[in-house]
N, C-alpha and C. Protein backbone atom coordinates (compact mmCIF):
# COMPACT_ATOMS: atom_id res chain seq x y z
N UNK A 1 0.83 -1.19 0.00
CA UNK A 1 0.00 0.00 0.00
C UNK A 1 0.87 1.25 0.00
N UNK A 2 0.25 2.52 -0.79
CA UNK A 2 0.74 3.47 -0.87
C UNK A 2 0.40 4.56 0.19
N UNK A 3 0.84 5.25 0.48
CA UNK A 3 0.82 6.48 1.77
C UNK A 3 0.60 7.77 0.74
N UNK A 4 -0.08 8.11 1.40
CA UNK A 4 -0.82 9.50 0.46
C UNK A 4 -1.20 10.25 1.14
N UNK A 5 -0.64 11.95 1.15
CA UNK A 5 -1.47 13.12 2.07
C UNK A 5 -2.00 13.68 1.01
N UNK A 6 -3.47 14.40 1.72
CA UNK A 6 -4.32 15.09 0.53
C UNK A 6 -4.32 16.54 1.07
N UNK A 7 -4.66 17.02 0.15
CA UNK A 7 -4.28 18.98 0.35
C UNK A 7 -5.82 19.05 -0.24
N UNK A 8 -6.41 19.68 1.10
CA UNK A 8 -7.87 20.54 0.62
C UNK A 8 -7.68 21.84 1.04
N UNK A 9 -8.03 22.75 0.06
CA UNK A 9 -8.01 24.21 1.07
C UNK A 9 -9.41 24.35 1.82
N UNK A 10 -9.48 25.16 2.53
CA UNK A 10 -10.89 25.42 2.97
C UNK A 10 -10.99 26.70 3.34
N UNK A 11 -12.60 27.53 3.54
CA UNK A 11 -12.16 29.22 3.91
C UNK A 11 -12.28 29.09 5.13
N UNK A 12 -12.80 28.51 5.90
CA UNK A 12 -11.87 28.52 7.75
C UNK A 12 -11.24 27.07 8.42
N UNK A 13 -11.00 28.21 9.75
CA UNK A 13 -10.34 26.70 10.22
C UNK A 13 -11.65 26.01 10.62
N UNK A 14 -12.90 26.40 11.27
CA UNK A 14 -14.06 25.82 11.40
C UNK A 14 -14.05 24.67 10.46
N UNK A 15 -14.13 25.16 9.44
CA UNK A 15 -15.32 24.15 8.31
C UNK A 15 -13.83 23.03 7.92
N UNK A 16 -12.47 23.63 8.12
CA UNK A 16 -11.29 22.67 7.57
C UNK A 16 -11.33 21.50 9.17
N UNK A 17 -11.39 22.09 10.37
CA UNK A 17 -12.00 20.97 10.98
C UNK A 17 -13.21 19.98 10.95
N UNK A 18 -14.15 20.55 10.19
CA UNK A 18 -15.79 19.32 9.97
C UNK A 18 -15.36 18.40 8.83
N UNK A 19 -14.37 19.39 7.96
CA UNK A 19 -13.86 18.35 7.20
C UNK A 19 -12.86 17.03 7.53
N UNK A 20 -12.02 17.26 8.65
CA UNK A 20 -11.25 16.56 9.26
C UNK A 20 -11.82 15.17 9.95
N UNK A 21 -12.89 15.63 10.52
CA UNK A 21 -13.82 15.02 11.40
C UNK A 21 -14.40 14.21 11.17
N UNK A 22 -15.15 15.17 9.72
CA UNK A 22 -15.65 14.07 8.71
C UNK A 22 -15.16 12.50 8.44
N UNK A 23 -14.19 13.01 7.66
CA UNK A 23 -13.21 11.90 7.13
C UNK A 23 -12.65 10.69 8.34
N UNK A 24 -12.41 11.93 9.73
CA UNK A 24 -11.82 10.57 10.40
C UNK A 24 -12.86 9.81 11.26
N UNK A 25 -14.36 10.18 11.23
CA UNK A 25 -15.03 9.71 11.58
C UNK A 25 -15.65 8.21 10.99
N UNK A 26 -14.87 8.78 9.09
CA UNK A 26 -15.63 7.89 8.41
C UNK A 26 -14.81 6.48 8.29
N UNK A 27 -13.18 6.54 9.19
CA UNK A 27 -12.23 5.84 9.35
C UNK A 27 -11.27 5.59 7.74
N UNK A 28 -11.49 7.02 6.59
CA UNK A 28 -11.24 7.02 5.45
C UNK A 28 -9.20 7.83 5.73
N UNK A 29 -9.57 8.63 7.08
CA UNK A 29 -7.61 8.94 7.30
C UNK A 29 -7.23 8.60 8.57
N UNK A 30 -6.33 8.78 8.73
CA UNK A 30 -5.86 8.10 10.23
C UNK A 30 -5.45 9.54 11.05
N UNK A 31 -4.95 10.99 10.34
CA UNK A 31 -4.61 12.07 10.89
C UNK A 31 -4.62 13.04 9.95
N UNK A 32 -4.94 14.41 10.31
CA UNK A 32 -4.70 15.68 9.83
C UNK A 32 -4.14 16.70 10.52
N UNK A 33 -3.37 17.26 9.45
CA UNK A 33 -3.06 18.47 9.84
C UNK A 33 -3.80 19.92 9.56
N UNK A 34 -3.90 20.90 9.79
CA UNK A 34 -4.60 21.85 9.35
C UNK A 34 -3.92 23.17 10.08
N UNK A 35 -3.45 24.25 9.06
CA UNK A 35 -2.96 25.70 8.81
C UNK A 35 -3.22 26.94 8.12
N UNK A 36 -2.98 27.41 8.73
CA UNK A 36 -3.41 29.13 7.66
C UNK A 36 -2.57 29.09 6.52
N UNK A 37 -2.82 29.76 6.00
CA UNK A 37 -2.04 30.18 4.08
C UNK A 37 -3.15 31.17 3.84
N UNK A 38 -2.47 32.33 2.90
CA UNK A 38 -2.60 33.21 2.51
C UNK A 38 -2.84 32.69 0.93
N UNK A 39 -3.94 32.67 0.05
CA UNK A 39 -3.93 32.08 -1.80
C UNK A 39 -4.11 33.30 -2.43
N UNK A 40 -3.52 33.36 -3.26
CA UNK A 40 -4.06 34.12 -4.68
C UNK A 40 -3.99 33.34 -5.91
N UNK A 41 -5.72 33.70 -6.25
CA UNK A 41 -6.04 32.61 -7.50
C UNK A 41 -7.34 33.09 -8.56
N UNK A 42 -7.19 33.07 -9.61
CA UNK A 42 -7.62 33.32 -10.26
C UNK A 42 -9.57 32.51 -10.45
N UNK A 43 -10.48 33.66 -10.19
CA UNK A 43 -11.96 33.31 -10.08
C UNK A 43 -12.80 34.27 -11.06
N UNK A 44 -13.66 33.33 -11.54
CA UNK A 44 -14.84 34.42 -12.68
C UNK A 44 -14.15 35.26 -12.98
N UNK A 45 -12.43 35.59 -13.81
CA UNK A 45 -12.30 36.24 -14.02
C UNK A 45 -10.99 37.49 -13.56
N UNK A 46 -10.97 37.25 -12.06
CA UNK A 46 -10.24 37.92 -11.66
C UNK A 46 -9.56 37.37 -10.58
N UNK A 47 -8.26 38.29 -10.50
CA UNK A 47 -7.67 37.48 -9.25
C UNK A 47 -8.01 37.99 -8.50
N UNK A 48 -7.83 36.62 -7.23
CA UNK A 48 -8.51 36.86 -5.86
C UNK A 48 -7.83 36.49 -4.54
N UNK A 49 -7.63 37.44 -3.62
CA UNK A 49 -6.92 36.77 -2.87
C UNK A 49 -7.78 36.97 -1.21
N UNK A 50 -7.09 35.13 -0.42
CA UNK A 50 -8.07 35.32 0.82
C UNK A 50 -7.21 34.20 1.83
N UNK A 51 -7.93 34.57 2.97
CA UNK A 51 -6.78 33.88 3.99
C UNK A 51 -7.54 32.36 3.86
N UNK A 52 -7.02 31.19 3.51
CA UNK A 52 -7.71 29.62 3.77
C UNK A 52 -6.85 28.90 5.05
N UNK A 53 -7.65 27.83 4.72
CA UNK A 53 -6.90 26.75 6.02
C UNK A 53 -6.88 25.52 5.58
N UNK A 54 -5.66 24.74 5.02
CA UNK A 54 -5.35 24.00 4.35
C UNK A 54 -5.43 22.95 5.14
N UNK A 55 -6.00 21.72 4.96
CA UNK A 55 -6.51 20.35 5.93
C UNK A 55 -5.85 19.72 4.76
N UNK A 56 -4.47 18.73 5.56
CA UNK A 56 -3.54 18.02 5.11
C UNK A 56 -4.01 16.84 5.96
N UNK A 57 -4.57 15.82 5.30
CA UNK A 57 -5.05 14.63 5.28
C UNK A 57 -4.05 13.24 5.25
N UNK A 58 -3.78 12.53 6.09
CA UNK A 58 -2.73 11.82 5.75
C UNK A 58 -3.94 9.91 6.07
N UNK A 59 -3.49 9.32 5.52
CA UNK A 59 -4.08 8.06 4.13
C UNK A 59 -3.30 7.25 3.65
N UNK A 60 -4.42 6.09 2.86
CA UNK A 60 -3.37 5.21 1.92
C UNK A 60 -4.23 5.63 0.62
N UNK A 61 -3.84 5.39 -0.57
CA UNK A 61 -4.07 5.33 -1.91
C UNK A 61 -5.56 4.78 -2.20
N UNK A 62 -5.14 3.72 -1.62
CA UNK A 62 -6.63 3.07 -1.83
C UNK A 62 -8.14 3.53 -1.25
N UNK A 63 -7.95 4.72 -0.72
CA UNK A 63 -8.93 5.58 -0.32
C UNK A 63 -9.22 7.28 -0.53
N UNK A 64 -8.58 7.22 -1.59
CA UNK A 64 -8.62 8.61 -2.46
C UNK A 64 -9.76 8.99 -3.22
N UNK A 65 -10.43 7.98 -3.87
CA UNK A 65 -11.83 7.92 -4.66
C UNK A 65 -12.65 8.31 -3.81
N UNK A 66 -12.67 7.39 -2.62
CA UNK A 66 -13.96 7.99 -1.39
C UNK A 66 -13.92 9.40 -0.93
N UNK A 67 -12.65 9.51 -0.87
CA UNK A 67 -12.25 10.82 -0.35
C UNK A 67 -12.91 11.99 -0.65
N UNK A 68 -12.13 11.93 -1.97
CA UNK A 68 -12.88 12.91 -3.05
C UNK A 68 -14.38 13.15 -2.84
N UNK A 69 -15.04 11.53 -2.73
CA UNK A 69 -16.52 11.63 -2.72
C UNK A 69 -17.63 12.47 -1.26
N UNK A 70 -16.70 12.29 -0.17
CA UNK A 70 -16.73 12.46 0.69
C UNK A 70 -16.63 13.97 0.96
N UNK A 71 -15.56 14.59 0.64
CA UNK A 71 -15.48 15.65 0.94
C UNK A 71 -16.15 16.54 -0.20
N UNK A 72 -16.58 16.34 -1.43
CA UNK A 72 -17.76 17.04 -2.04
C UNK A 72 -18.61 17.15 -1.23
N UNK A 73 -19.15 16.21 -0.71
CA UNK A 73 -20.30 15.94 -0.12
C UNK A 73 -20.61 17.17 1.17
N UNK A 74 -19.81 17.44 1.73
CA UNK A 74 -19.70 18.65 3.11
C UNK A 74 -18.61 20.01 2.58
N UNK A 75 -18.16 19.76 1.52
CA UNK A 75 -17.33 21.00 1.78
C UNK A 75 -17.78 22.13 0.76
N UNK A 76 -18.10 23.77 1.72
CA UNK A 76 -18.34 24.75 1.18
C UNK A 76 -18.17 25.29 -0.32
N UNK A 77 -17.05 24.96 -0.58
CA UNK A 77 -16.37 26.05 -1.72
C UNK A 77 -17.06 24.94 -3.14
N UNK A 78 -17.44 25.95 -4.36
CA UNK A 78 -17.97 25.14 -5.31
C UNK A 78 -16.95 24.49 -6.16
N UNK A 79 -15.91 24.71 -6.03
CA UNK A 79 -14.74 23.98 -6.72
C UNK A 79 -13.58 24.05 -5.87
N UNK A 80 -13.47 22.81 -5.06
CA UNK A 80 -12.69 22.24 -3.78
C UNK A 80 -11.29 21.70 -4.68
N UNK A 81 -10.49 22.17 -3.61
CA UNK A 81 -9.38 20.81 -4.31
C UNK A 81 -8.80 20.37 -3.40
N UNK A 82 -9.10 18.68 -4.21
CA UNK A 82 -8.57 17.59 -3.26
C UNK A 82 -8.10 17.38 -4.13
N UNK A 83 -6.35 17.16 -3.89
CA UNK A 83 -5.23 16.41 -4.77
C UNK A 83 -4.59 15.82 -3.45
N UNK A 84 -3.53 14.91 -4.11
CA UNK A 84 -3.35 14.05 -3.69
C UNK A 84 -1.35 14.00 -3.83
N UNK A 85 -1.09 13.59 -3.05
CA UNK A 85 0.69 13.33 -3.28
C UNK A 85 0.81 12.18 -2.45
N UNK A 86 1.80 11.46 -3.11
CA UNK A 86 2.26 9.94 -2.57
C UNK A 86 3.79 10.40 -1.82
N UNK A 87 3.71 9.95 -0.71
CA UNK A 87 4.86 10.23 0.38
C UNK A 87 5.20 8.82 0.68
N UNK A 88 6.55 9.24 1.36
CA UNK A 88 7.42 8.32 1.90
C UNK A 88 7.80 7.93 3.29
N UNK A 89 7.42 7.44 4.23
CA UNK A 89 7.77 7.81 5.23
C UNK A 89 8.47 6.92 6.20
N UNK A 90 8.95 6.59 7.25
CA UNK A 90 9.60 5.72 8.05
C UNK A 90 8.92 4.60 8.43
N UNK A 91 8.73 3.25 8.94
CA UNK A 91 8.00 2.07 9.34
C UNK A 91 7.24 2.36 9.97
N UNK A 92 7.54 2.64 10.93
CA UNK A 92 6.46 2.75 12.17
C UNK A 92 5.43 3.80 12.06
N UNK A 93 5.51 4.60 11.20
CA UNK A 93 4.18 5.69 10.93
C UNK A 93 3.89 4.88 9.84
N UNK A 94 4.16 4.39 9.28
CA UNK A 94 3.27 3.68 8.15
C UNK A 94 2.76 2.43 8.06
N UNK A 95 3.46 1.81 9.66
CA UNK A 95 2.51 0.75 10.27
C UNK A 95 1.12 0.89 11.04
N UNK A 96 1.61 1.87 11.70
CA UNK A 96 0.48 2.71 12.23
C UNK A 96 -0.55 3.53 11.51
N UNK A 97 -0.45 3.98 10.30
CA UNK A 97 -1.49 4.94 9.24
C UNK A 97 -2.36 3.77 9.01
N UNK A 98 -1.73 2.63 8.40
CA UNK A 98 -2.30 1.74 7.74
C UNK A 98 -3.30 1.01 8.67
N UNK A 99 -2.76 0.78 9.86
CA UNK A 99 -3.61 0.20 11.08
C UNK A 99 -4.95 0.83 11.41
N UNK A 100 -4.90 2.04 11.21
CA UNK A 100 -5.60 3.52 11.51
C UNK A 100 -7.11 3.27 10.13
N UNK A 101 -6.57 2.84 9.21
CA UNK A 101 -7.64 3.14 8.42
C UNK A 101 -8.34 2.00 7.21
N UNK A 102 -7.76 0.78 7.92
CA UNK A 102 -8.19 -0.68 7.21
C UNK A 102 -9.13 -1.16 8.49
């Protein structure tokens, strides 16, 4: 199995925690992180800039599809992004992630 953190932005830390909650309620991640960032990005047109709170999702591969499905399902913004990056990490956190969410 592959180890995968997912990057959602969200516009607070509120709603980037229901999202957290969500997910680990649904036993789909084993942990998140979640931080401020400052984005500027281009919307209807113009650029836009606003303070978010990025909910770093940490996972295996094989639960990225749900993910996705999942977090449409509760999260505010009409075009969310959930991407995905495959990480590397030491044994014992990746004995433990995996334990966390099978």
């Amino acid at each position: 199995m592959t180890i995968i953190f997912i990057y959602i932005t969200n516009p607070s830390k509120k709603h980037a925690e229901k999202v957290a909650l969500h997910l680990l309620n649904k036993k789909l991640i084993a942990c998140a992180n979640i931080f401020p960032v400052k984005s500027f990005y281009w919307w209807k047109g113009k650029i836009e800039k606003s303070k978010e709170y990025v909910l770093l999702a940490k996972t295996i591969k094989e639960n990225f599809k749900k993910i996705k499905e999942e977090v449409k399902k509760v999260h505010e913004y009409e075009v969310p992004i959930i991407a995905r990056l495959e990480v590397e990490s030491n044994k014992e956190y990746e004995n433990w992630l995996k334990k966390e969410v099978e």
